[in-house]
N, C-alpha and C. Protein backbone atom coordinates (compact mmCIF):
# COMPACT_ATOMS: atom_id res chain seq x y z
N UNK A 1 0.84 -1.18 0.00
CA UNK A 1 0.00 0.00 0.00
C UNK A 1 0.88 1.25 0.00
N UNK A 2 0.44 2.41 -0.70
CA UNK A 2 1.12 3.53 -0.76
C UNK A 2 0.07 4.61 -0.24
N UNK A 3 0.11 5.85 0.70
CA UNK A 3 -0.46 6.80 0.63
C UNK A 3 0.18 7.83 0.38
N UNK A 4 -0.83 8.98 0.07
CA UNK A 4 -0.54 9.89 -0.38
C UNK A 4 -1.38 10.87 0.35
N UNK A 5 -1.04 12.34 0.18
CA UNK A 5 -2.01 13.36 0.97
C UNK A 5 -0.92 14.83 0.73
N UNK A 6 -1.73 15.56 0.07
CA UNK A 6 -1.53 17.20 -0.04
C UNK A 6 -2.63 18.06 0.60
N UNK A 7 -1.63 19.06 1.18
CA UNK A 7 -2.36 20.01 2.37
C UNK A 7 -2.58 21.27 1.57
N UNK A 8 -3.39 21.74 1.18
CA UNK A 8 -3.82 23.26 0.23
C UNK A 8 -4.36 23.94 1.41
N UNK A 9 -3.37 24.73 2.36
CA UNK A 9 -3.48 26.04 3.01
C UNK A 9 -4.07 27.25 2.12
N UNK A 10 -5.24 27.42 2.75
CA UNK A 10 -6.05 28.28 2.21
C UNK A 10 -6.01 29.65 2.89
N UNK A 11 -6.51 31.01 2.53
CA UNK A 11 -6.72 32.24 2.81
C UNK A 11 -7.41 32.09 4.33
N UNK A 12 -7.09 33.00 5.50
CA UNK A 12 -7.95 33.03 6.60
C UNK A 12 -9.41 33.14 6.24
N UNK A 13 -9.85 34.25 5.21
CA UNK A 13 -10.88 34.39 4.93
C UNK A 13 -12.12 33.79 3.40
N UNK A 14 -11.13 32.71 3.81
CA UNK A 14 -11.78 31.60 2.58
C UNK A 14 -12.90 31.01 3.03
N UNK A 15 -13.74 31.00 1.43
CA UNK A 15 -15.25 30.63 2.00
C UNK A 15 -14.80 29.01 2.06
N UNK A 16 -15.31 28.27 3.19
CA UNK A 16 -15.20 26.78 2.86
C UNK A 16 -16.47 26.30 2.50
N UNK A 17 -17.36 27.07 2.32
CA UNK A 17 -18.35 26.25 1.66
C UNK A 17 -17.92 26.10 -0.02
N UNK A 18 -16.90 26.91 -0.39
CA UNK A 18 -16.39 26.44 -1.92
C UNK A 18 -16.17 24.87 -2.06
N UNK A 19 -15.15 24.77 -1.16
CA UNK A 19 -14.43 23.41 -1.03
C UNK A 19 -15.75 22.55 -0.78
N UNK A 20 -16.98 22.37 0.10
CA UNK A 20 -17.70 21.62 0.47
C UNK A 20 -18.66 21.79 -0.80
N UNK A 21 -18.70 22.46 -1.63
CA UNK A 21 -19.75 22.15 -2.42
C UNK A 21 -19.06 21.55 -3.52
N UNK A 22 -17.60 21.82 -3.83
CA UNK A 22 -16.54 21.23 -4.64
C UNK A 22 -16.74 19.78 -4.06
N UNK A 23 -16.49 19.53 -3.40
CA UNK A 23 -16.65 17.60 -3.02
C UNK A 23 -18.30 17.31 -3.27
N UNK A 24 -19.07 17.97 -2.65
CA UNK A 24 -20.24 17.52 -2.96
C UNK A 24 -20.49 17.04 -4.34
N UNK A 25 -20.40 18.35 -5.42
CA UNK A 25 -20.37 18.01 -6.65
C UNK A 25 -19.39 16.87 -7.33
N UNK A 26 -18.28 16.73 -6.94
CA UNK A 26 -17.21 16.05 -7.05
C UNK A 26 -16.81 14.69 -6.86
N UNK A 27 -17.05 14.64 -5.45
CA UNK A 27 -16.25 13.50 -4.70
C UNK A 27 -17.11 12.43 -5.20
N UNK A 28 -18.17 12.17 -5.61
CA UNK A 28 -18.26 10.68 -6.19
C UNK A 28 -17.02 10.48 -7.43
N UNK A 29 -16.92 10.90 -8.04
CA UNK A 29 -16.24 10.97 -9.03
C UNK A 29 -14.90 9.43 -8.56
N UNK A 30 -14.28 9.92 -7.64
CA UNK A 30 -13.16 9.02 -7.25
C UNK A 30 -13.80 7.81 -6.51
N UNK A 31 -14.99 7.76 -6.38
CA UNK A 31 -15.47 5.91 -5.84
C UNK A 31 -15.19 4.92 -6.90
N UNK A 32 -14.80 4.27 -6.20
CA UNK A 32 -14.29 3.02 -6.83
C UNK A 32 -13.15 2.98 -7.67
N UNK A 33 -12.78 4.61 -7.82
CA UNK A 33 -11.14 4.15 -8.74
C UNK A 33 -10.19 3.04 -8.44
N UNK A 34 -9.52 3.14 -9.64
CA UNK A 34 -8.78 1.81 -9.67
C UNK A 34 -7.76 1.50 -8.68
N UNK A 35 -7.66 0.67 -7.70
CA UNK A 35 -6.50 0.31 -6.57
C UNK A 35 -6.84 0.87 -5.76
N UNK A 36 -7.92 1.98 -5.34
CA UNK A 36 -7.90 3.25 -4.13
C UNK A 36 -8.54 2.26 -3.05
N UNK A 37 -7.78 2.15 -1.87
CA UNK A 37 -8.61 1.60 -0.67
C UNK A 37 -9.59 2.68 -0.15
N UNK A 38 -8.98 3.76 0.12
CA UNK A 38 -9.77 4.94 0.43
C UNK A 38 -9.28 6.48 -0.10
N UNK A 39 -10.56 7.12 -0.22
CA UNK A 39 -9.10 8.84 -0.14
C UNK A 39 -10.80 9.63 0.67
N UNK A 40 -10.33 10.03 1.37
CA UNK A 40 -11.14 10.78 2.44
C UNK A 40 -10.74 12.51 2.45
N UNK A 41 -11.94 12.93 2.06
CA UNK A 41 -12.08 14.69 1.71
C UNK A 41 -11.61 15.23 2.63
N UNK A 42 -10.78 15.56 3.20
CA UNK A 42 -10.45 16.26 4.47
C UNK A 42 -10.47 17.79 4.76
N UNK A 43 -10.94 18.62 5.49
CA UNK A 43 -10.61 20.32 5.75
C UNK A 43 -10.80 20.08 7.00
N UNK A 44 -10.29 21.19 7.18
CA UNK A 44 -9.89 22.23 8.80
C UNK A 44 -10.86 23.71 8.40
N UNK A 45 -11.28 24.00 9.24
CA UNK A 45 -11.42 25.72 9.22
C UNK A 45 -11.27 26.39 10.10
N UNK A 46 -10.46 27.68 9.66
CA UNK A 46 -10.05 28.41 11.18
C UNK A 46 -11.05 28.59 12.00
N UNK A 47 -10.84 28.31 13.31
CA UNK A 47 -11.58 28.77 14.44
C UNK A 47 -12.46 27.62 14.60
N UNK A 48 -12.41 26.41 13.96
CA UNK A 48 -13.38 25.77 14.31
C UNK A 48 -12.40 24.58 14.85
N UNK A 49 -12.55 23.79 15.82
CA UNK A 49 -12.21 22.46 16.50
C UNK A 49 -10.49 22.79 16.97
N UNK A 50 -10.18 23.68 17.43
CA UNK A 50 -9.07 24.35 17.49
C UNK A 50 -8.30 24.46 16.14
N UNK A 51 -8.64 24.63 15.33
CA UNK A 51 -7.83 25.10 14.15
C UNK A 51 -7.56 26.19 13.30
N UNK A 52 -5.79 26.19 13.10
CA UNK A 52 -5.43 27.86 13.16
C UNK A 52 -5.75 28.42 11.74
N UNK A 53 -6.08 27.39 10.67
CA UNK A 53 -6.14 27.67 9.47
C UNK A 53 -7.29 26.75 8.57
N UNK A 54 -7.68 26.94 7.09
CA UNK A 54 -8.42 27.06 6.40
C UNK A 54 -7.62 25.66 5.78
N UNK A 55 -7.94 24.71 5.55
CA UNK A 55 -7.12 24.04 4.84
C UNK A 55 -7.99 22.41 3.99
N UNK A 56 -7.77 22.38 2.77
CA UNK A 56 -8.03 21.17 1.85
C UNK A 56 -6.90 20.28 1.79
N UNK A 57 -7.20 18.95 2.35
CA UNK A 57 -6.04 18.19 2.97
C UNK A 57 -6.28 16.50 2.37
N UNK A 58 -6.83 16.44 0.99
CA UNK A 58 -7.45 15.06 0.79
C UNK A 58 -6.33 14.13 1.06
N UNK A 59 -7.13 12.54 1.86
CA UNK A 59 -5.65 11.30 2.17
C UNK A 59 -6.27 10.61 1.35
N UNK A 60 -5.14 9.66 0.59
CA UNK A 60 -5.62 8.79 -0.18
C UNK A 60 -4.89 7.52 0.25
N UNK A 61 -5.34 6.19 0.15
CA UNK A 61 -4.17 4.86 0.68
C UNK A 61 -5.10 4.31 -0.55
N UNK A 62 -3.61 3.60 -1.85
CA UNK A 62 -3.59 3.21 -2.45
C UNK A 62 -3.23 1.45 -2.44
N UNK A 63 -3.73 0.64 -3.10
CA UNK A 63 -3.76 -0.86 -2.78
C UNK A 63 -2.36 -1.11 -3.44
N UNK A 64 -1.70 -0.05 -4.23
CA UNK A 64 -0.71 0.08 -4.99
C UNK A 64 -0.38 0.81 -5.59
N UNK A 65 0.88 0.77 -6.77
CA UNK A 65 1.34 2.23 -7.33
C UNK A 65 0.15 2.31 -8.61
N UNK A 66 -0.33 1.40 -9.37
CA UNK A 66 -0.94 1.89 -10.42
C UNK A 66 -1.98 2.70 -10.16
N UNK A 67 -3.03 2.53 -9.39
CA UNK A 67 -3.82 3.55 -8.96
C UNK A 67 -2.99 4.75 -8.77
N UNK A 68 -2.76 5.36 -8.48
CA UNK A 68 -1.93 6.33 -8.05
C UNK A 68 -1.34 7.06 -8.81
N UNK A 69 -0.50 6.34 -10.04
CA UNK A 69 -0.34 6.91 -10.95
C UNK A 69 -0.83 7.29 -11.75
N UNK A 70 -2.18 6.25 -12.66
CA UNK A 70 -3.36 6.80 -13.03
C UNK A 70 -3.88 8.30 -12.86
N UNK A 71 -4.00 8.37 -11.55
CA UNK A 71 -4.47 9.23 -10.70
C UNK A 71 -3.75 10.61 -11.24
N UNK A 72 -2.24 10.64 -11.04
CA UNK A 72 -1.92 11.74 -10.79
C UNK A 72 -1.17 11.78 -12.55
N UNK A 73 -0.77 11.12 -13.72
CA UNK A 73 -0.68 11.02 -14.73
C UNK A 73 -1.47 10.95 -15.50
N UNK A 74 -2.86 11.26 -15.54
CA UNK A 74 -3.43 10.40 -16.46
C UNK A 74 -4.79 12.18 -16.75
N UNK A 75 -4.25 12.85 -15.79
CA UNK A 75 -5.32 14.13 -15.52
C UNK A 75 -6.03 14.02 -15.00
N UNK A 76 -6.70 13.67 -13.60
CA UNK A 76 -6.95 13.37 -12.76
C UNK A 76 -6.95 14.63 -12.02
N UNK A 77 -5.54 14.70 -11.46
CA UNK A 77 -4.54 15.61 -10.70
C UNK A 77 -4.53 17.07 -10.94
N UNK A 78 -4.77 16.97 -12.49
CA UNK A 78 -4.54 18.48 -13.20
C UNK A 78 -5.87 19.24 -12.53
N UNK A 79 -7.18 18.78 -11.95
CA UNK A 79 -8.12 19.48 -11.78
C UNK A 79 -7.92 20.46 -10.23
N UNK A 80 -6.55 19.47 -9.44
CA UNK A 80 -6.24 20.31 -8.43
C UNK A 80 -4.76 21.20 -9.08
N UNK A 81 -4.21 20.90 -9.78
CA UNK A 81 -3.47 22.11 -10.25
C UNK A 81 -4.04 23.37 -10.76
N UNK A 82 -5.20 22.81 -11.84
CA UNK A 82 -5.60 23.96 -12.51
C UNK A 82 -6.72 25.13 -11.11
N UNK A 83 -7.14 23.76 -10.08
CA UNK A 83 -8.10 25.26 -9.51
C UNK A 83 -6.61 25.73 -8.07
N UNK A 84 -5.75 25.29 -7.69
CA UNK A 84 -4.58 25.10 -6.15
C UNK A 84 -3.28 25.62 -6.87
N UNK A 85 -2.98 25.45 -7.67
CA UNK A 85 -2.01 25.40 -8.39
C UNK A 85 -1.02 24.57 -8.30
N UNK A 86 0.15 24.11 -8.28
CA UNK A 86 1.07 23.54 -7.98
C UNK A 86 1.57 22.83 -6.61
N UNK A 87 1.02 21.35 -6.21
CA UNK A 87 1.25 20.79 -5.12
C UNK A 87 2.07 19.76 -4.82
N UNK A 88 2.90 20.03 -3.46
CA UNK A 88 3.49 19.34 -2.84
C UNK A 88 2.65 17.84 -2.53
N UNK A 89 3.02 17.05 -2.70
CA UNK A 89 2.28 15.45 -2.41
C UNK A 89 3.48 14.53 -1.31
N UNK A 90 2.71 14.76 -0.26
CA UNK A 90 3.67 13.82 0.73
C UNK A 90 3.13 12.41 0.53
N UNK A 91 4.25 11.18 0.30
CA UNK A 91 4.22 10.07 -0.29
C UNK A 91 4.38 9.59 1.48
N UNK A 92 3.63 8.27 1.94
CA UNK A 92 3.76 7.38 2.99
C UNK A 92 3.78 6.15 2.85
N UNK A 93 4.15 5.23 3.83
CA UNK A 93 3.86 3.83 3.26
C UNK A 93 2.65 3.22 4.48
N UNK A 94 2.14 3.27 5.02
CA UNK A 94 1.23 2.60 5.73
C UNK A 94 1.52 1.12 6.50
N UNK A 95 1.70 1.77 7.82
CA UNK A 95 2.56 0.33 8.31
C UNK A 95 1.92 -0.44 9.34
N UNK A 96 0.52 0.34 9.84
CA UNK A 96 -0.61 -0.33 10.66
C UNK A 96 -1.41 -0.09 10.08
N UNK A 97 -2.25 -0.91 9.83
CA UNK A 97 -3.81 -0.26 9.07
C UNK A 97 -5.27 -1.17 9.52
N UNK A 98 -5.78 -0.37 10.40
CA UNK A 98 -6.85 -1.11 11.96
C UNK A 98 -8.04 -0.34 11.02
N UNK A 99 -8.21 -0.25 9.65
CA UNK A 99 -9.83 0.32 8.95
C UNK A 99 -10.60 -0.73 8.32
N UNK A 100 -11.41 -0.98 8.84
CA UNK A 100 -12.66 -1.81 8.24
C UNK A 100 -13.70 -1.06 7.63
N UNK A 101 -14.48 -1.97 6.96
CA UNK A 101 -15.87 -1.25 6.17
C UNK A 101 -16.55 0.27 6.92
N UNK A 102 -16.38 0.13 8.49
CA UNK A 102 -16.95 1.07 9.00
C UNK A 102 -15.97 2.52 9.12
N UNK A 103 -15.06 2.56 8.24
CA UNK A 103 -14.67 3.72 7.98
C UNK A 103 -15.20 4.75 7.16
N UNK A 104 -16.20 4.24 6.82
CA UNK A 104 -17.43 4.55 5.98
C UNK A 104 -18.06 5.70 6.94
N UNK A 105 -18.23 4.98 8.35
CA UNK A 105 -19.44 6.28 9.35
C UNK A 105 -18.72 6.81 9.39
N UNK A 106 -17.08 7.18 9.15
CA UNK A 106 -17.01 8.56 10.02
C UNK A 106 -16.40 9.97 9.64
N UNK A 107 -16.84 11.01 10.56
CA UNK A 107 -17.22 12.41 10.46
C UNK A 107 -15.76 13.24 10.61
N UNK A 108 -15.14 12.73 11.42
CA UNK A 108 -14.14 13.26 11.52
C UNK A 108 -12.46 12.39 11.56
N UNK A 109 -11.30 12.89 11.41
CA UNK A 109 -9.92 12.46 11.39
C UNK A 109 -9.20 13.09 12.18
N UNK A 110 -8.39 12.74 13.11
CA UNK A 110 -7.62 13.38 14.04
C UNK A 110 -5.99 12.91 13.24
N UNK A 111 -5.35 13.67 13.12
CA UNK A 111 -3.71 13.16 12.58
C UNK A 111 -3.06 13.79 14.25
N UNK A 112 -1.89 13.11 14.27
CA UNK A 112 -0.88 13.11 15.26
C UNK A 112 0.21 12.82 14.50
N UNK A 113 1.51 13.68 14.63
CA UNK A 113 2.70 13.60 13.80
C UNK A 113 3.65 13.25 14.71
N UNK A 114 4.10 12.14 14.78
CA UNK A 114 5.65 11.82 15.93
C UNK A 114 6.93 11.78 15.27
N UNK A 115 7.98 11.75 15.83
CA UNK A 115 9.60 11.55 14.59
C UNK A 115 9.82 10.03 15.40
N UNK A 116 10.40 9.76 14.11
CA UNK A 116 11.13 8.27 14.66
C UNK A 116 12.79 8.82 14.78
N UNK A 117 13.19 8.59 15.85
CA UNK A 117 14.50 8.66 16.64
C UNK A 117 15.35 7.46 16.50
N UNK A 118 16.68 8.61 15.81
CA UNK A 118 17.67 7.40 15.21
C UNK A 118 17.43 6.71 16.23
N UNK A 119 18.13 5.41 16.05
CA UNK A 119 18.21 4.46 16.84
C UNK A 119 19.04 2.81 16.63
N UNK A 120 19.50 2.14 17.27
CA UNK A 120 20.62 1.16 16.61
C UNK A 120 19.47 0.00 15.72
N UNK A 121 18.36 -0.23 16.23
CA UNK A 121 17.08 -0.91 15.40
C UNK A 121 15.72 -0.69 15.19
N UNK A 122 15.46 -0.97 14.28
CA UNK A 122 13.92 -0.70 14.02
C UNK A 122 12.75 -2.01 14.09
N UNK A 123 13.97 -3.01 14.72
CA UNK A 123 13.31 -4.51 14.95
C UNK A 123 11.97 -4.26 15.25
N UNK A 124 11.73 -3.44 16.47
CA UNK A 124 10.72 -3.66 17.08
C UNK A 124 9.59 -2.42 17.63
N UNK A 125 10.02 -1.73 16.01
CA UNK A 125 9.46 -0.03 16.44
C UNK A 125 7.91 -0.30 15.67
N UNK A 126 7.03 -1.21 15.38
CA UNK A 126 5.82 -1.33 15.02
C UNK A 126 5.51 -1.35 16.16
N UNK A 127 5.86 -2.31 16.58
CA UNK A 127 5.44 -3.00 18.22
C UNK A 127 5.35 -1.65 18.89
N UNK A 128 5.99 -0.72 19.38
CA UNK A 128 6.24 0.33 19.94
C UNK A 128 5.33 1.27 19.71
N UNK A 129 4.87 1.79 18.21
CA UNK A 129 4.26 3.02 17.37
C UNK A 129 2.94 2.06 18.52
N UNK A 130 2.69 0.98 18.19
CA UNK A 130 1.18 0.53 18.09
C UNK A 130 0.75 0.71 19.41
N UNK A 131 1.69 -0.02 20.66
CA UNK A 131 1.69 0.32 22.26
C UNK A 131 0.97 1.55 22.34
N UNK A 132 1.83 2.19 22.05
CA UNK A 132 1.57 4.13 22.20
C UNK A 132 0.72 4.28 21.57
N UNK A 133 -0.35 4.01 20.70
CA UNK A 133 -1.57 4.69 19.98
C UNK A 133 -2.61 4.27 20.97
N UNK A 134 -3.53 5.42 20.66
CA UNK A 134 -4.28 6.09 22.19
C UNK A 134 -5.54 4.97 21.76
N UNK A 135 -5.62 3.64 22.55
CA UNK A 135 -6.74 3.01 21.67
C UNK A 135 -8.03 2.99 22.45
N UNK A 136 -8.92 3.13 21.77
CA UNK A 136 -10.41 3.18 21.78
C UNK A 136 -11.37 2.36 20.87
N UNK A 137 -12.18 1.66 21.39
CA UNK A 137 -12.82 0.62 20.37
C UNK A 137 -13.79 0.87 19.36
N UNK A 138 -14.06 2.58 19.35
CA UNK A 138 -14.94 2.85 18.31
C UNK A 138 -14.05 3.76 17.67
N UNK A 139 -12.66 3.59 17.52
CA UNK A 139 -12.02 4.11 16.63
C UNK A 139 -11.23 3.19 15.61
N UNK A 140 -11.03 3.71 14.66
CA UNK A 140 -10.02 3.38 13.69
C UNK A 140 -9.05 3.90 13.00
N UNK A 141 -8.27 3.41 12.72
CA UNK A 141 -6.75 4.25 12.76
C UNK A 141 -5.87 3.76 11.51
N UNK A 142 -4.85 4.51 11.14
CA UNK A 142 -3.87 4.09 9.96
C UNK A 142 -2.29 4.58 10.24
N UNK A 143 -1.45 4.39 10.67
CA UNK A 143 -0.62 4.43 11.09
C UNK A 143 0.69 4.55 9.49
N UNK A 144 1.12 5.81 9.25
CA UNK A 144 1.81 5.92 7.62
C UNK A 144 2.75 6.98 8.07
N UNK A 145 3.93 6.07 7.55
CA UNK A 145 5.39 6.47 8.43
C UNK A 145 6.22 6.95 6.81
N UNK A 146 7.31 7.71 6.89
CA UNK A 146 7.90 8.31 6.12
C UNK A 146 9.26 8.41 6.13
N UNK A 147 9.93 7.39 5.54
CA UNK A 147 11.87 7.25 6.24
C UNK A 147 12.26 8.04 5.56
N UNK A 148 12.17 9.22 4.20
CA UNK A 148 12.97 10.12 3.57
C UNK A 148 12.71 11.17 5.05
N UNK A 149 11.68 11.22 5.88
CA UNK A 149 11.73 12.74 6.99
C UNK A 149 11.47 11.93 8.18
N UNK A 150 11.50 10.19 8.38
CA UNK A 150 11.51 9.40 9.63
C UNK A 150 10.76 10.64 10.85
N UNK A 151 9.67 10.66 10.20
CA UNK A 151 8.46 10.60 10.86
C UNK A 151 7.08 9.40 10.75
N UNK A 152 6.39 9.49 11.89
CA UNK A 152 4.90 8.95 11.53
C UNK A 152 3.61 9.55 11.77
N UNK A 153 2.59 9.37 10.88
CA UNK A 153 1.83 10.02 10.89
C UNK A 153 0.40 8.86 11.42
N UNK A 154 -0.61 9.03 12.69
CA UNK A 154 -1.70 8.07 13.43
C UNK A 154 -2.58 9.58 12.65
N UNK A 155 -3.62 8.64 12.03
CA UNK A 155 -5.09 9.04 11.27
C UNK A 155 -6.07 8.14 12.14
N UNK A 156 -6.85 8.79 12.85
CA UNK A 156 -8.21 7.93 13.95
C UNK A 156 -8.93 8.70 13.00
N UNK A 157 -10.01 7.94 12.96
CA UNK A 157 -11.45 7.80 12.82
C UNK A 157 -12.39 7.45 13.35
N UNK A 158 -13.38 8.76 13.13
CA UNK A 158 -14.68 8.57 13.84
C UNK A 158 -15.75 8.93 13.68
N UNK A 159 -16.59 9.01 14.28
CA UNK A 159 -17.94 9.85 14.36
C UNK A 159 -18.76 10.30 15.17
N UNK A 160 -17.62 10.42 15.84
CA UNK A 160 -18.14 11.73 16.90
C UNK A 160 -17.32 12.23 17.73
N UNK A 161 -16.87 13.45 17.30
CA UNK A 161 -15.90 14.23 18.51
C UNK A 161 -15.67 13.75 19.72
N UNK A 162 -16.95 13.76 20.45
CA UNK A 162 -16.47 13.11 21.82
C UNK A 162 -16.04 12.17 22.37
N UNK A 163 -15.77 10.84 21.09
CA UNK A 163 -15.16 10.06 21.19
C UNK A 163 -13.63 10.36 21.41
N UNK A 164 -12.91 11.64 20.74
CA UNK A 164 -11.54 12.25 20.63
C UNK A 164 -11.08 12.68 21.75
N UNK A 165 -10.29 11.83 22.39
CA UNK A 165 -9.41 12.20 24.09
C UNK A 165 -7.92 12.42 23.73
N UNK A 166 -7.84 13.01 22.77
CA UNK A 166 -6.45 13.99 22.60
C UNK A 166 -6.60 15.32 23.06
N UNK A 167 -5.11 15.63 23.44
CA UNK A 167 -4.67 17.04 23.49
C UNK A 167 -4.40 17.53 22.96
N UNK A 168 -3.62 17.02 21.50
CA UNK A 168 -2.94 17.65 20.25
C UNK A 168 -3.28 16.71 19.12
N UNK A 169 -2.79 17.30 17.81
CA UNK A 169 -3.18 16.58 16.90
C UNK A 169 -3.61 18.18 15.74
N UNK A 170 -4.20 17.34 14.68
CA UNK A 170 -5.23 18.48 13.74
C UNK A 170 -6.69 17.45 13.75
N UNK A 171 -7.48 17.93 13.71
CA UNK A 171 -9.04 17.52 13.78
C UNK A 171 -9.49 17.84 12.37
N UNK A 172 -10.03 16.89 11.18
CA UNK A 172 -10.01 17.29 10.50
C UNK A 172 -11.79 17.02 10.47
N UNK A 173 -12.66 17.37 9.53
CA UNK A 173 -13.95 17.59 9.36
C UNK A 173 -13.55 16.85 8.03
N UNK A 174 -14.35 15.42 7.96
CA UNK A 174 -14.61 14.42 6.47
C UNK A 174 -15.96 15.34 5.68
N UNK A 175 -15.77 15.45 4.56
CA UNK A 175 -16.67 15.61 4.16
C UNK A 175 -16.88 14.64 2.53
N UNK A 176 -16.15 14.04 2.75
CA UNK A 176 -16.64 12.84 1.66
C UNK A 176 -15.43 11.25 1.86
N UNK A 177 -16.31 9.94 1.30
CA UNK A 177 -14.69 8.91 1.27
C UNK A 177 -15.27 7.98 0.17
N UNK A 178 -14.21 8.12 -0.22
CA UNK A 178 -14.29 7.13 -1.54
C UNK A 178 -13.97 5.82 -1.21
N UNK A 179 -14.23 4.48 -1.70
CA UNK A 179 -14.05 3.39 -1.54
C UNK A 179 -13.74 2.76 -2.93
């Protein structure tokens, strides 16, 4: 599996109902593409769920590279160049992945960003990431780590805020998921 995910930092005073009526109209479009396990519509808006900024943040986890490339070769991609312009695409590999069908209900995504710290092995740093993830049984989670910036990135899922017993993180608002 490969994921992928670009963050389009938007204007403080950006309407987000653009973006939400953009997926509305839109986001079927990517159900069922080819190889996509999921890609989930993601925004932030300032001031809402502690967040400092406006932001279009779609994740995608690919079953593989051909989807993906499709995707971003084939013009696909060009519809976020031509309206965002020119984006950065952080590439992950997905190294826990706790999502079943019922990633479907949910409303919101919490990300948490940790660094992985040199270290003499990595024997037993799954084991470790997984210990430390904050678990709850009506959540679901994806765990997509990055050795070019040896960081990792925990994606929970849910549907309903008050399920979310973090202190930090970004809270993101789903507003569409492709399958």
């Amino acid at each position: 599996m490969i994921a992928m995910q670009y963050k389009i930092i938007l204007p403080s005073d950006y309407d987000m109902n653009i973006i939400k009526d953009r997926v509305k109209n839109n986001g079927y479009k990517t159900d069922g593409f080819e190889e996509l396990k999921f890609k989930m519509y993601l925004i932030t808006t300032k001031g809402s769920k502690k967040n400092l900024q406006n932001s279009y943040c779609p994740l995608y986890v690919w079953k593989d590279s051909n989807g993906l490339n499709k995707f971003l070769f084939n013009g696909f991609y060009d519809n976020i160049i031509t309206s965002f312009g020119w984006q950065k695409i952080n590439i992950g590999i997905p190294l826990i992945d706790r999502t079943t069908h019922k990633i479907k209900e949910s409303k919101y995504s919490v990300e948490i960003v940790r660094e992985i710290q040199p270290q003499e092995s990595l024997n037993n740093l799954k084991d470790i990431i997984e210990k430390n993830i904050i678990n709850n049984e009506y959540k679901e989670y994806i765990v997509i780590y990055n050795p070019d910036k040896w960081k990792y990135h925990v994606f929970y899922f849910t549907d309903e805020l008050s399920k979310v017993k973090l202190e930090e993180g970004i809270i993101y608002d789903i507003l569409h998921i492709s399958q």
